[in-house]
PDB file of N, CA and C in Angstrom:
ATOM      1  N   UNK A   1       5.108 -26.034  32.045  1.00  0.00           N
ATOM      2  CA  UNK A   1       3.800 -25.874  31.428  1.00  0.00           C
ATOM      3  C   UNK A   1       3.493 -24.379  31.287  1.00  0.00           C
ATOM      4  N   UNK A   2       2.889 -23.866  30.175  1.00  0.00           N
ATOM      5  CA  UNK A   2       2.762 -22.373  29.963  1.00  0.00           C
ATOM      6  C   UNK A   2       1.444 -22.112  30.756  1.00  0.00           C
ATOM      7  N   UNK A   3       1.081 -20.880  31.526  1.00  0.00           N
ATOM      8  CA  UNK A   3      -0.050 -20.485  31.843  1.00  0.00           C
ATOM      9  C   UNK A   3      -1.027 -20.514  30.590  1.00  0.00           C
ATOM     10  N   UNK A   4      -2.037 -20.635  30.660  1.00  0.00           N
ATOM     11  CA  UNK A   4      -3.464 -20.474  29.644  1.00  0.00           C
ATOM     12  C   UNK A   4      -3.965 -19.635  29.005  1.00  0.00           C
ATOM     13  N   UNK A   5      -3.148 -17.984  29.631  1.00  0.00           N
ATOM     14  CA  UNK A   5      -3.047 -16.966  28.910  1.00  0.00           C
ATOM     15  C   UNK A   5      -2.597 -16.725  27.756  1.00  0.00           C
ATOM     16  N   UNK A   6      -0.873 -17.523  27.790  1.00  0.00           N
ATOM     17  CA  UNK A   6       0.068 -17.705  27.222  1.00  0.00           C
ATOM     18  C   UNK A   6       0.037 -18.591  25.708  1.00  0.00           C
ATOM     19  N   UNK A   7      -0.853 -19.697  26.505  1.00  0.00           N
ATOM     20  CA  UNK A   7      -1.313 -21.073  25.816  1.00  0.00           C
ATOM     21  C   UNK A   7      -2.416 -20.358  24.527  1.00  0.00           C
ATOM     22  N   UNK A   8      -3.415 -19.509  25.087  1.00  0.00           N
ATOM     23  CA  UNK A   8      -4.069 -19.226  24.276  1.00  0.00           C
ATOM     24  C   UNK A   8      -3.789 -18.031  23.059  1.00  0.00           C
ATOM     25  N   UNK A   9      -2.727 -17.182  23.802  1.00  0.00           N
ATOM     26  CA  UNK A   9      -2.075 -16.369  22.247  1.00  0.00           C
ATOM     27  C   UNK A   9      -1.355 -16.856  21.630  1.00  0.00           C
ATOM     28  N   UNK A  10      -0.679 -18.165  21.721  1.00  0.00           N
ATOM     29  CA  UNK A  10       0.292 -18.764  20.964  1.00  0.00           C
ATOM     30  C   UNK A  10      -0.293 -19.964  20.317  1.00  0.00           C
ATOM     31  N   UNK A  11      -1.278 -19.958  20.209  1.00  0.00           N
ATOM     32  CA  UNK A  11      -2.223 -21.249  19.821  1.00  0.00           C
ATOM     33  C   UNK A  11      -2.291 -20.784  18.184  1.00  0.00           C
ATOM     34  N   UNK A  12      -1.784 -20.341  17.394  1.00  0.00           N
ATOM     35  CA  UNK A  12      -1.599 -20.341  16.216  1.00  0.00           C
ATOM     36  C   UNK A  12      -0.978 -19.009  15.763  1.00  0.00           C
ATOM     37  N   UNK A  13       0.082 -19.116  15.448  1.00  0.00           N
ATOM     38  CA  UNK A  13       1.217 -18.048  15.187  1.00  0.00           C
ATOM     39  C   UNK A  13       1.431 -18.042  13.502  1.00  0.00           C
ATOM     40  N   UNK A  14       1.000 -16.986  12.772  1.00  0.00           N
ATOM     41  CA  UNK A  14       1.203 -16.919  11.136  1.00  0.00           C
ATOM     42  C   UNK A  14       2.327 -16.277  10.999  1.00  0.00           C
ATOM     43  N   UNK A  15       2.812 -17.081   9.691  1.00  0.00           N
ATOM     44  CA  UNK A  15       4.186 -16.547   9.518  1.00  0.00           C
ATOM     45  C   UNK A  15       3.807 -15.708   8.030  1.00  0.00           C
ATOM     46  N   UNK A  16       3.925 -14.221   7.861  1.00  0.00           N
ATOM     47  CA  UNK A  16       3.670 -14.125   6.527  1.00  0.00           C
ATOM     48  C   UNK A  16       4.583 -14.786   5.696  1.00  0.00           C
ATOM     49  N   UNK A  17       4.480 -15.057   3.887  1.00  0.00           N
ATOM     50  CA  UNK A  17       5.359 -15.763   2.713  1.00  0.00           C
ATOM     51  C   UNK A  17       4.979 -14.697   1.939  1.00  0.00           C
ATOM     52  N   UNK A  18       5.886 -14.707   1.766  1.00  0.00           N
ATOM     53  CA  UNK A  18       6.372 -13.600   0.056  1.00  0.00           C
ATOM     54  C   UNK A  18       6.337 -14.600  -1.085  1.00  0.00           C
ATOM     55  N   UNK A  19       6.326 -15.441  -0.765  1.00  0.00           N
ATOM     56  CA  UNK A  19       6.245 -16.572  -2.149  1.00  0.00           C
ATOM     57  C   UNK A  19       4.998 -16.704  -2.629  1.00  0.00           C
ATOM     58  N   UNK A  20       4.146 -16.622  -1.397  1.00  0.00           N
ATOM     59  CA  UNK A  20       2.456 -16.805  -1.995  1.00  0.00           C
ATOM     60  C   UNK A  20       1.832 -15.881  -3.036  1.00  0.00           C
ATOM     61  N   UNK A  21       0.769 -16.480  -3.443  1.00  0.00           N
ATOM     62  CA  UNK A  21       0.086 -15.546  -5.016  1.00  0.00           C
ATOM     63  C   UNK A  21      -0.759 -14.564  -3.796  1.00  0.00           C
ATOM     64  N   UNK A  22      -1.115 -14.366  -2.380  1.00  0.00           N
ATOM     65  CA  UNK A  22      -1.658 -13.959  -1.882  1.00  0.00           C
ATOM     66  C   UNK A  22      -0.817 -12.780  -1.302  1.00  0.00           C
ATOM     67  N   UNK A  23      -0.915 -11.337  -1.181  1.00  0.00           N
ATOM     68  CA  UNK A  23       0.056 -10.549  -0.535  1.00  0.00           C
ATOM     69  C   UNK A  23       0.152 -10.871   0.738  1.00  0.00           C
ATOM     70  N   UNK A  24       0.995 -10.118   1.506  1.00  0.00           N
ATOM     71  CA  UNK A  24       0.764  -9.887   3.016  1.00  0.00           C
ATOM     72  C   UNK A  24      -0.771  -9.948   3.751  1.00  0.00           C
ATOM     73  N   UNK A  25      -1.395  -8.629   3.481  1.00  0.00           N
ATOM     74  CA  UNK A  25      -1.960  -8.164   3.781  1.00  0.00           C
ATOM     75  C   UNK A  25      -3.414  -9.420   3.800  1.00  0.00           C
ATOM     76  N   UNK A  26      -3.511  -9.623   2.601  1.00  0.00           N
ATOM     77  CA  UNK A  26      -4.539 -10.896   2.727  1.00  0.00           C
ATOM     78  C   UNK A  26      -4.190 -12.042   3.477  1.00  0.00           C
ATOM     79  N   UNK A  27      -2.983 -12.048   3.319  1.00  0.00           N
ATOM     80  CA  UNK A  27      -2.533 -13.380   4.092  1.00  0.00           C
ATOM     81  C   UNK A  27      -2.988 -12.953   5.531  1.00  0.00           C
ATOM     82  N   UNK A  28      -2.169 -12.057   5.776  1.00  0.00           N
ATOM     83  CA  UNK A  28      -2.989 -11.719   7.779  1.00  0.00           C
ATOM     84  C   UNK A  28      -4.327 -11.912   7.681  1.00  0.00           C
ATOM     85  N   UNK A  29      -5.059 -11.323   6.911  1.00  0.00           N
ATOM     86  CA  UNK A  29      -6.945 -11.286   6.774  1.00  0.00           C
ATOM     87  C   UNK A  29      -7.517 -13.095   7.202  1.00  0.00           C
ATOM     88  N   UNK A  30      -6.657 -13.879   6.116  1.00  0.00           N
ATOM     89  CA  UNK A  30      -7.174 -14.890   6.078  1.00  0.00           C
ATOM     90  C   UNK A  30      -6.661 -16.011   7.259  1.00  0.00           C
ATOM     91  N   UNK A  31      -5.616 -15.281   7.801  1.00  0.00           N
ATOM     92  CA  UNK A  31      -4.936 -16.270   8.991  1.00  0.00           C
ATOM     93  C   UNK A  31      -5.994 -16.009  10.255  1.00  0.00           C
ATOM     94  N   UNK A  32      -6.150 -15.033  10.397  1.00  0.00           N
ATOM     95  CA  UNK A  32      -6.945 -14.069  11.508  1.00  0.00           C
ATOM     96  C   UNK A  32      -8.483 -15.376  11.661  1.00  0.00           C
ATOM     97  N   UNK A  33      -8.890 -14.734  10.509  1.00  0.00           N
ATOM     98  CA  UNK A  33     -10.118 -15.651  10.260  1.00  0.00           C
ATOM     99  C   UNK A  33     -10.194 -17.020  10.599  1.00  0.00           C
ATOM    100  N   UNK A  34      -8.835 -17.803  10.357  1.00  0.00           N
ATOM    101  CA  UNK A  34      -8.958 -18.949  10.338  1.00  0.00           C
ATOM    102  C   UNK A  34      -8.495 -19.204  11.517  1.00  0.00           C
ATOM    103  N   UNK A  35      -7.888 -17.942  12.885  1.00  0.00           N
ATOM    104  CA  UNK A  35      -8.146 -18.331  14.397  1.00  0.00           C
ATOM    105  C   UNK A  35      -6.756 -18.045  14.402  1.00  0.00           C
ATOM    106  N   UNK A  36      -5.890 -17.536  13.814  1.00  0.00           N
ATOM    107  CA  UNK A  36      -4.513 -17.207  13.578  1.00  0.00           C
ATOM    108  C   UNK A  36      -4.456 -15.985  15.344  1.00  0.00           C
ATOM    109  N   UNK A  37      -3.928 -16.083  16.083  1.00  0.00           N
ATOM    110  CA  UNK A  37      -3.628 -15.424  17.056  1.00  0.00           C
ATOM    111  C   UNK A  37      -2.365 -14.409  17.593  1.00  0.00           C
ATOM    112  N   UNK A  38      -1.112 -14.743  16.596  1.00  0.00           N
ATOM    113  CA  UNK A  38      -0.116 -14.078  16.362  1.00  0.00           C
ATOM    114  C   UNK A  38      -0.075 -13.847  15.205  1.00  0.00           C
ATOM    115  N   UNK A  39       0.298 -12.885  14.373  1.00  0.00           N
ATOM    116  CA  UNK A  39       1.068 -12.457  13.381  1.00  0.00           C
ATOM    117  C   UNK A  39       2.675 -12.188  13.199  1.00  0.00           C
ATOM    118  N   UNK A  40       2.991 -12.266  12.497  1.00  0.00           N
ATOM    119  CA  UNK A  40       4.773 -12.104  11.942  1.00  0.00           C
ATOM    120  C   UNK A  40       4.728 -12.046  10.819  1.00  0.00           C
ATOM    121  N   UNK A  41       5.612 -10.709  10.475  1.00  0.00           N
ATOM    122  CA  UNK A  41       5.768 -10.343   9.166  1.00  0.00           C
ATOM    123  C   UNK A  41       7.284 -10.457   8.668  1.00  0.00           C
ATOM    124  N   UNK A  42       7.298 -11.365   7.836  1.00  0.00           N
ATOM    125  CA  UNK A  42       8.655 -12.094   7.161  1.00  0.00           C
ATOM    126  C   UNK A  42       8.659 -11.507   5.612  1.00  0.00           C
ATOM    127  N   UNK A  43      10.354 -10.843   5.508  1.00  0.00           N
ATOM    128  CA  UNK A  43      10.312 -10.549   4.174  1.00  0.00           C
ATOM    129  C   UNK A  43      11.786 -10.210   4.253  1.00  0.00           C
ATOM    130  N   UNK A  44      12.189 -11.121   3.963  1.00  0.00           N
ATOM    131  CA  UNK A  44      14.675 -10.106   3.887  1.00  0.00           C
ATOM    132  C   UNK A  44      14.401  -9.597   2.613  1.00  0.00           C
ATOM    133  N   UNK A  45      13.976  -9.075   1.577  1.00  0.00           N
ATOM    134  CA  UNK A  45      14.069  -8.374   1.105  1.00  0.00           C
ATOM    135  C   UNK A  45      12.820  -7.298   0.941  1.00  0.00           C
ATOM    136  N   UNK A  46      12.800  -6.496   2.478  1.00  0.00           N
ATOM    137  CA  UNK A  46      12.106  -5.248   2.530  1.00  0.00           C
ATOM    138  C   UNK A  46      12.437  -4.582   1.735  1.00  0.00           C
ATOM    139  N   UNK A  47      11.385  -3.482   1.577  1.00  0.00           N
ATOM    140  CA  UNK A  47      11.805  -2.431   0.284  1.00  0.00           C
ATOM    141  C   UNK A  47      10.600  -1.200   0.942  1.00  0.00           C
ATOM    142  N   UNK A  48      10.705   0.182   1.035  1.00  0.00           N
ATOM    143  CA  UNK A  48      10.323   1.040   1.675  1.00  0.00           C
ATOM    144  C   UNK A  48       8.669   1.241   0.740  1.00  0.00           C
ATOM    145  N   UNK A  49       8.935   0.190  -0.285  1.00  0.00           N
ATOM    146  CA  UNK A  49       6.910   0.313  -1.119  1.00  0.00           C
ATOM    147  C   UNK A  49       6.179  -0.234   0.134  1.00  0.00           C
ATOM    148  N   UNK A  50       6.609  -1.146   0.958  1.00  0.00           N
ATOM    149  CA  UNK A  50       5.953  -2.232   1.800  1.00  0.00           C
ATOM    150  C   UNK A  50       5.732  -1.396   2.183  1.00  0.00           C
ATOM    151  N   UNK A  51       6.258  -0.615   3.640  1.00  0.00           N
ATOM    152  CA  UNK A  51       5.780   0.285   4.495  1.00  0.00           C
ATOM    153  C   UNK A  51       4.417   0.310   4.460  1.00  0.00           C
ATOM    154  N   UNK A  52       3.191   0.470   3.614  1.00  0.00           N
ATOM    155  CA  UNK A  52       2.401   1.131   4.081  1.00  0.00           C
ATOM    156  C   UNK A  52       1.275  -0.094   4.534  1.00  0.00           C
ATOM    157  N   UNK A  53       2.318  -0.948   3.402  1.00  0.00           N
ATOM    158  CA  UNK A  53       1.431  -2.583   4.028  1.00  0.00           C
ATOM    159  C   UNK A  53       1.774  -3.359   5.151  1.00  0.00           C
ATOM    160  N   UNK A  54       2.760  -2.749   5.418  1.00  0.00           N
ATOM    161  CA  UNK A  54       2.752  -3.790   6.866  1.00  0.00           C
ATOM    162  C   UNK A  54       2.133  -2.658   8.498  1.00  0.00           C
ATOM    163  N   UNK A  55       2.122  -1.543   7.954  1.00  0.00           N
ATOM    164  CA  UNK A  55       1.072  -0.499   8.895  1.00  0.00           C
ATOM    165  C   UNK A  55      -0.080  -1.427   8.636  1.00  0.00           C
ATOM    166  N   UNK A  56      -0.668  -1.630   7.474  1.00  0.00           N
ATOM    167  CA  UNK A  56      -1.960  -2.044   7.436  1.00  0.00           C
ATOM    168  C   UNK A  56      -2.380  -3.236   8.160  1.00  0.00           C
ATOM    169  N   UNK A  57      -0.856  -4.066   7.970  1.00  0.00           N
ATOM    170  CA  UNK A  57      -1.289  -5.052   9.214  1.00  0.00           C
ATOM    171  C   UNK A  57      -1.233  -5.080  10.509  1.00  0.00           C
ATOM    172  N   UNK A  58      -0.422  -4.491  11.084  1.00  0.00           N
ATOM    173  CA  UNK A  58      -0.223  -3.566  12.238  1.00  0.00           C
ATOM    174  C   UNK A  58      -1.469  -3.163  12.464  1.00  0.00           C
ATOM    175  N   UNK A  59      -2.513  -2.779  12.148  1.00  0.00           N
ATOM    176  CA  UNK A  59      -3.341  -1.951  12.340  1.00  0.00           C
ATOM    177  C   UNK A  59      -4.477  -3.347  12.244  1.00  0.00           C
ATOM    178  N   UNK A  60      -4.719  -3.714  11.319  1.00  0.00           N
ATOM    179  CA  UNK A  60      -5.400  -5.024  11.595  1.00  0.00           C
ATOM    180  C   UNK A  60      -4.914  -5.751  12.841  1.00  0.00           C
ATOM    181  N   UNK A  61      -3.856  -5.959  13.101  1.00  0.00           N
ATOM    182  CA  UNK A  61      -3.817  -6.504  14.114  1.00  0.00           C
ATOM    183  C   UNK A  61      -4.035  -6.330  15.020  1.00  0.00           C
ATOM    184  N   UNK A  62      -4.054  -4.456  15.582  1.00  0.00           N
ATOM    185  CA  UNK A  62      -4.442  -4.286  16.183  1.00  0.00           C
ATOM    186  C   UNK A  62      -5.987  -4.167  16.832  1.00  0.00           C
ATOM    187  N   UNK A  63      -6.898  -3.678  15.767  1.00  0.00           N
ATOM    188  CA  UNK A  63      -8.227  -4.043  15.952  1.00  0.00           C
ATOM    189  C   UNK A  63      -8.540  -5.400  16.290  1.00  0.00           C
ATOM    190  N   UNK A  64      -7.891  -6.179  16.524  1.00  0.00           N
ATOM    191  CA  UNK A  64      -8.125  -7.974  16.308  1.00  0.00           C
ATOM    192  C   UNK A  64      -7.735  -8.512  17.894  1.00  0.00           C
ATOM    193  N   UNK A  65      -7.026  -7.208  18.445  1.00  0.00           N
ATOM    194  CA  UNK A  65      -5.965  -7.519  19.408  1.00  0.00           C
ATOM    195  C   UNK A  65      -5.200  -8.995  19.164  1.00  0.00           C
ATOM    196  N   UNK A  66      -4.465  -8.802  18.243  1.00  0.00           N
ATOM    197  CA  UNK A  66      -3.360  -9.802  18.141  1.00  0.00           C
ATOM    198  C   UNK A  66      -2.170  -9.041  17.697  1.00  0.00           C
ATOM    199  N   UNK A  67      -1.159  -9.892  18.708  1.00  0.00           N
ATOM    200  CA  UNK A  67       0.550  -9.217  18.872  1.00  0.00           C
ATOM    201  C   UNK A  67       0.840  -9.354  17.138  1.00  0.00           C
ATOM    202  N   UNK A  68       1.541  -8.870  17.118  1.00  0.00           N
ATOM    203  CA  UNK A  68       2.167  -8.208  15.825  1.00  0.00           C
ATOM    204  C   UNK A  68       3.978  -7.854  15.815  1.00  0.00           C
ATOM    205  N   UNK A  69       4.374  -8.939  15.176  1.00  0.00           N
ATOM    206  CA  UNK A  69       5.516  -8.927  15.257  1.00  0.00           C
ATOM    207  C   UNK A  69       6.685  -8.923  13.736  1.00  0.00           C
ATOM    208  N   UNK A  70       7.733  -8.450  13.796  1.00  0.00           N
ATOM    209  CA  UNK A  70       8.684  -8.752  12.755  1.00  0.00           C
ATOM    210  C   UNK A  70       9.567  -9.155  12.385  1.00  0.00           C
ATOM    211  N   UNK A  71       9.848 -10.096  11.917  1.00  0.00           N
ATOM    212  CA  UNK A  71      11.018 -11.266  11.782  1.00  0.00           C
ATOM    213  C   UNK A  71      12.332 -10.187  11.208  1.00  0.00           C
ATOM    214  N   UNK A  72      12.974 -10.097  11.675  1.00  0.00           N
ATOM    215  CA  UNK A  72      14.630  -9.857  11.948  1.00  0.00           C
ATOM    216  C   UNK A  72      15.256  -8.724  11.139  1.00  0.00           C
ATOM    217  N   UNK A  73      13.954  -7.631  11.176  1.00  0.00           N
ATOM    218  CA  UNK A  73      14.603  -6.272  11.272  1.00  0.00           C
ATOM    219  C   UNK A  73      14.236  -5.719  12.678  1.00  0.00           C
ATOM    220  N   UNK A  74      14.711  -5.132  13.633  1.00  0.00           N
ATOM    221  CA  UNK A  74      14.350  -4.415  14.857  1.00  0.00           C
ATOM    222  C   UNK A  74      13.942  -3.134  14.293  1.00  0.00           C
ATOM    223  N   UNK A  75      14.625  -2.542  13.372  1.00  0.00           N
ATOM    224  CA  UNK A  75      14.594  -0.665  13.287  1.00  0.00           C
ATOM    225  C   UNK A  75      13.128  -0.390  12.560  1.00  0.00           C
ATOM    226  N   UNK A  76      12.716  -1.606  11.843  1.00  0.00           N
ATOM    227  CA  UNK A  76      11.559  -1.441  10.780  1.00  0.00           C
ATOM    228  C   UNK A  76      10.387  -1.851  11.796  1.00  0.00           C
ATOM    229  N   UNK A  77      10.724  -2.615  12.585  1.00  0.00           N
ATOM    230  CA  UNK A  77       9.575  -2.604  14.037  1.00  0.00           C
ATOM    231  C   UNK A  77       9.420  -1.752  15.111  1.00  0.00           C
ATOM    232  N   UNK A  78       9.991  -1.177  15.028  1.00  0.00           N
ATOM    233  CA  UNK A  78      10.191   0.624  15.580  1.00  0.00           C
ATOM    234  C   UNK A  78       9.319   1.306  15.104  1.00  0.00           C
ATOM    235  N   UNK A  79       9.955   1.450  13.487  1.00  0.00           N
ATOM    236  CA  UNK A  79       9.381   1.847  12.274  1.00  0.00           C
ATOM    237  C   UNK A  79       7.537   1.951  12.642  1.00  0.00           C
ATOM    238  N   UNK A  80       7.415   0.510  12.510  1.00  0.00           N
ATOM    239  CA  UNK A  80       5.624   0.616  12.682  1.00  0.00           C
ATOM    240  C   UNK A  80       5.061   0.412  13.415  1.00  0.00           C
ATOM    241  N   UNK A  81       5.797   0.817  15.087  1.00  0.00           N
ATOM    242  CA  UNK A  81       5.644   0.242  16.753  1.00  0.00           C
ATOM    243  C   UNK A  81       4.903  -1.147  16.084  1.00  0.00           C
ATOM    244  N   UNK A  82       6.184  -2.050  16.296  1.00  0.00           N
ATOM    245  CA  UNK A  82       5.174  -3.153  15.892  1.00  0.00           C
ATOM    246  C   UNK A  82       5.326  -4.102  17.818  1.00  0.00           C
ATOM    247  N   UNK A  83       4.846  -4.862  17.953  1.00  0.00           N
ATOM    248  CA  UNK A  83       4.402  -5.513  19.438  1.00  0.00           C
ATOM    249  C   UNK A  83       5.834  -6.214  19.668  1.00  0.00           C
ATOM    250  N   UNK A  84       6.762  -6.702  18.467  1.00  0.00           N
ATOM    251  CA  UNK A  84       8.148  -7.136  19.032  1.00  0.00           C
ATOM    252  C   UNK A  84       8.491  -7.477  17.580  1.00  0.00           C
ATOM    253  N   UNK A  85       9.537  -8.198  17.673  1.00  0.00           N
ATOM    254  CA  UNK A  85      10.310  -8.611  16.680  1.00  0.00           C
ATOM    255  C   UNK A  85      11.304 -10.141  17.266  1.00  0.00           C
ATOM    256  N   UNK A  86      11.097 -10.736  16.150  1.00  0.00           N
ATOM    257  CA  UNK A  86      12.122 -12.100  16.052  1.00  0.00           C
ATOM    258  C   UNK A  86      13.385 -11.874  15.196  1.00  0.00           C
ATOM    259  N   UNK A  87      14.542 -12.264  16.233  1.00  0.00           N
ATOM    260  CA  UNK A  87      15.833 -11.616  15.713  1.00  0.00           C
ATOM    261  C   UNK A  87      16.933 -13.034  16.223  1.00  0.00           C
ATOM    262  N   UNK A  88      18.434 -13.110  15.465  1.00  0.00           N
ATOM    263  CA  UNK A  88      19.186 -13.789  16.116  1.00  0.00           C
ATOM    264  C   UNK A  88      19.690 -13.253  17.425  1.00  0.00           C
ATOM    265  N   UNK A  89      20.085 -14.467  17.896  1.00  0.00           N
ATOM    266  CA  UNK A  89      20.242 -14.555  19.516  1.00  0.00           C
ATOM    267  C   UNK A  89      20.753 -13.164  19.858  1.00  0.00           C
ATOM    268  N   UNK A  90      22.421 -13.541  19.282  1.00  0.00           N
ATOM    269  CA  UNK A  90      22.984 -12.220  18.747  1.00  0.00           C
ATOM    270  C   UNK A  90      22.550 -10.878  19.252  1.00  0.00           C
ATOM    271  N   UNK A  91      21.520 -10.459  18.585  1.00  0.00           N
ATOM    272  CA  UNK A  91      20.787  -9.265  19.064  1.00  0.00           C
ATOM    273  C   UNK A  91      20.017  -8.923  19.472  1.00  0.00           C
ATOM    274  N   UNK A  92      19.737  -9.988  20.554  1.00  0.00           N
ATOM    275  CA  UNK A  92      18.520 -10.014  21.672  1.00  0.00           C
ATOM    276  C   UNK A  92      18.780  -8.361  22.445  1.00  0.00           C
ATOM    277  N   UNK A  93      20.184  -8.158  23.268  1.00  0.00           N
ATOM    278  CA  UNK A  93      20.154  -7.410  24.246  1.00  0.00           C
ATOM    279  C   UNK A  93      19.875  -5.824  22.929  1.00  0.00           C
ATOM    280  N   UNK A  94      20.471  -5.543  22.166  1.00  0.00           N
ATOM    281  CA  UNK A  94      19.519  -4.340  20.801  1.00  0.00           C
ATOM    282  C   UNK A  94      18.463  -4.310  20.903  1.00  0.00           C
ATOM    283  N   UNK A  95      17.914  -5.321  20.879  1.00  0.00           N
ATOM    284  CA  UNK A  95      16.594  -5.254  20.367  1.00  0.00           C
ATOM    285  C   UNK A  95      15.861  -4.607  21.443  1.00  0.00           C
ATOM    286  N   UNK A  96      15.761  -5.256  22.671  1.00  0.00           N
ATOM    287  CA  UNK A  96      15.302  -4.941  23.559  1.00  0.00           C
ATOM    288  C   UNK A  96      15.886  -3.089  23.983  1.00  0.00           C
ATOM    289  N   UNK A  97      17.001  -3.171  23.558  1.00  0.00           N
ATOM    290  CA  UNK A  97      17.170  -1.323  24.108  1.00  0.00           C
ATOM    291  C   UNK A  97      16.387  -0.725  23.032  1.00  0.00           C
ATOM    292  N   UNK A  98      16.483  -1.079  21.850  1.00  0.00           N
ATOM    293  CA  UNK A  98      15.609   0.032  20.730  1.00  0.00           C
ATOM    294  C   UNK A  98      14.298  -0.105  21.121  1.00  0.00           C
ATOM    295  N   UNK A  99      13.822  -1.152  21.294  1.00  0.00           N
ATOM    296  CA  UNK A  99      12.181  -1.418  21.368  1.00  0.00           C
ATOM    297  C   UNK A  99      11.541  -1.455  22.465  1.00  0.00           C
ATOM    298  N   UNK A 100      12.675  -1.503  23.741  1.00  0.00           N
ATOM    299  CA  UNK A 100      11.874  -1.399  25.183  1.00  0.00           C
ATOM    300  C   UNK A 100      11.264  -2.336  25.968  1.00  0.00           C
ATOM    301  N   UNK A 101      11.323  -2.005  26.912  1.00  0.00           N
ATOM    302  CA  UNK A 101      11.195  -3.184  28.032  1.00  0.00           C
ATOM    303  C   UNK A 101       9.736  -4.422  28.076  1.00  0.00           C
ATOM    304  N   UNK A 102       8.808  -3.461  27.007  1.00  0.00           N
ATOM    305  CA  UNK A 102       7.210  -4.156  27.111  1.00  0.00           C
ATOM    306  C   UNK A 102       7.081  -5.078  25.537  1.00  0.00           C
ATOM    307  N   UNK A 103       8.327  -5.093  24.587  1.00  0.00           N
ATOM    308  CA  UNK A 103       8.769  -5.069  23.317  1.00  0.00           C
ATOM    309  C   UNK A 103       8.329  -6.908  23.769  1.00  0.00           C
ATOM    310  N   UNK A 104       8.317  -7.687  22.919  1.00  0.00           N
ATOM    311  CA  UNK A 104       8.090  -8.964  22.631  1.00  0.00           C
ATOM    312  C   UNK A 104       9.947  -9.249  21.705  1.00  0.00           C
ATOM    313  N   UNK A 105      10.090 -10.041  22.613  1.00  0.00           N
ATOM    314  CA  UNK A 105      11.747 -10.272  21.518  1.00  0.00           C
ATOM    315  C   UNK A 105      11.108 -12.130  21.415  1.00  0.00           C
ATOM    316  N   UNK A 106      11.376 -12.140  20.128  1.00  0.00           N
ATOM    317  CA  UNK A 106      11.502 -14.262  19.976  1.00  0.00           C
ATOM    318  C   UNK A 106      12.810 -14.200  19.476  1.00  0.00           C
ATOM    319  N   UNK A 107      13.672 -14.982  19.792  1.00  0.00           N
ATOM    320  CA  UNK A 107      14.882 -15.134  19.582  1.00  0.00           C
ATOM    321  C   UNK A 107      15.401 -16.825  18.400  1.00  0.00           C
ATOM    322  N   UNK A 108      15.884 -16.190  17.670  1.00  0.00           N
ATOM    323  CA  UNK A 108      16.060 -17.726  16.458  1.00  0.00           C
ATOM    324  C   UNK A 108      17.427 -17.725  16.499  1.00  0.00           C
ATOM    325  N   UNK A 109      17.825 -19.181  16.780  1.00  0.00           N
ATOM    326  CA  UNK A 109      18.685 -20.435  17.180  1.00  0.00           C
ATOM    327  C   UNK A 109      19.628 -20.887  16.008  1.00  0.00           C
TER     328      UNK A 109
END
């Protein structure tokens, strides 16, 4: 059973979509609102225009205090001290040396 701490930041985890008519950035706005408690920012085809939008969510997130994480680049969560990153198993023990011991790793199966 998870502690209640645990229970309560993971009680709704947003995954950003690049497919949506909505960017990133709104998408976090409107997840937040709707009680969204984690963020993750999903995109395999990053491109260095993003950068300044996924600071922006980073930064929303942080005012919100909600973890802030990035699906399966480590160096680009560096990039925007983001709270951790979701990576294959694979490169759990990386991740954790680039990003550090307080780093959030989720690991995909």
């Amino acid at each position: 059973m998870f502690p209640d701490a645990l229970r309560q930041t993971l009680r709704f985890v947003f995954v950003t979509d690049h497919a949506s008519i909505l960017p990133p950035l709104a998408q976090a706005r409107a997840s937040i609102r709707a009680g969204a408690t984690m963020i993750v920012y999903r995109d395999s085809a990053f491109s260095i225009d993003q950068f300044t939008d996924i600071e922006k969510i980073r930064d929303l997130c942080r005012t919100q205090m909600i973890p802030f994480l990035i699906e399966g680049n480590v160096l680009l969560a560096k990039a925007v001290n983001a709270d951790g990153v979701i990576i294959g198993e694979n490169k759990a023990g990386n991740a954790r040396e680039i990003l550090g011991e307080r780093a959030l790793v989720g690991i995909r199966i």
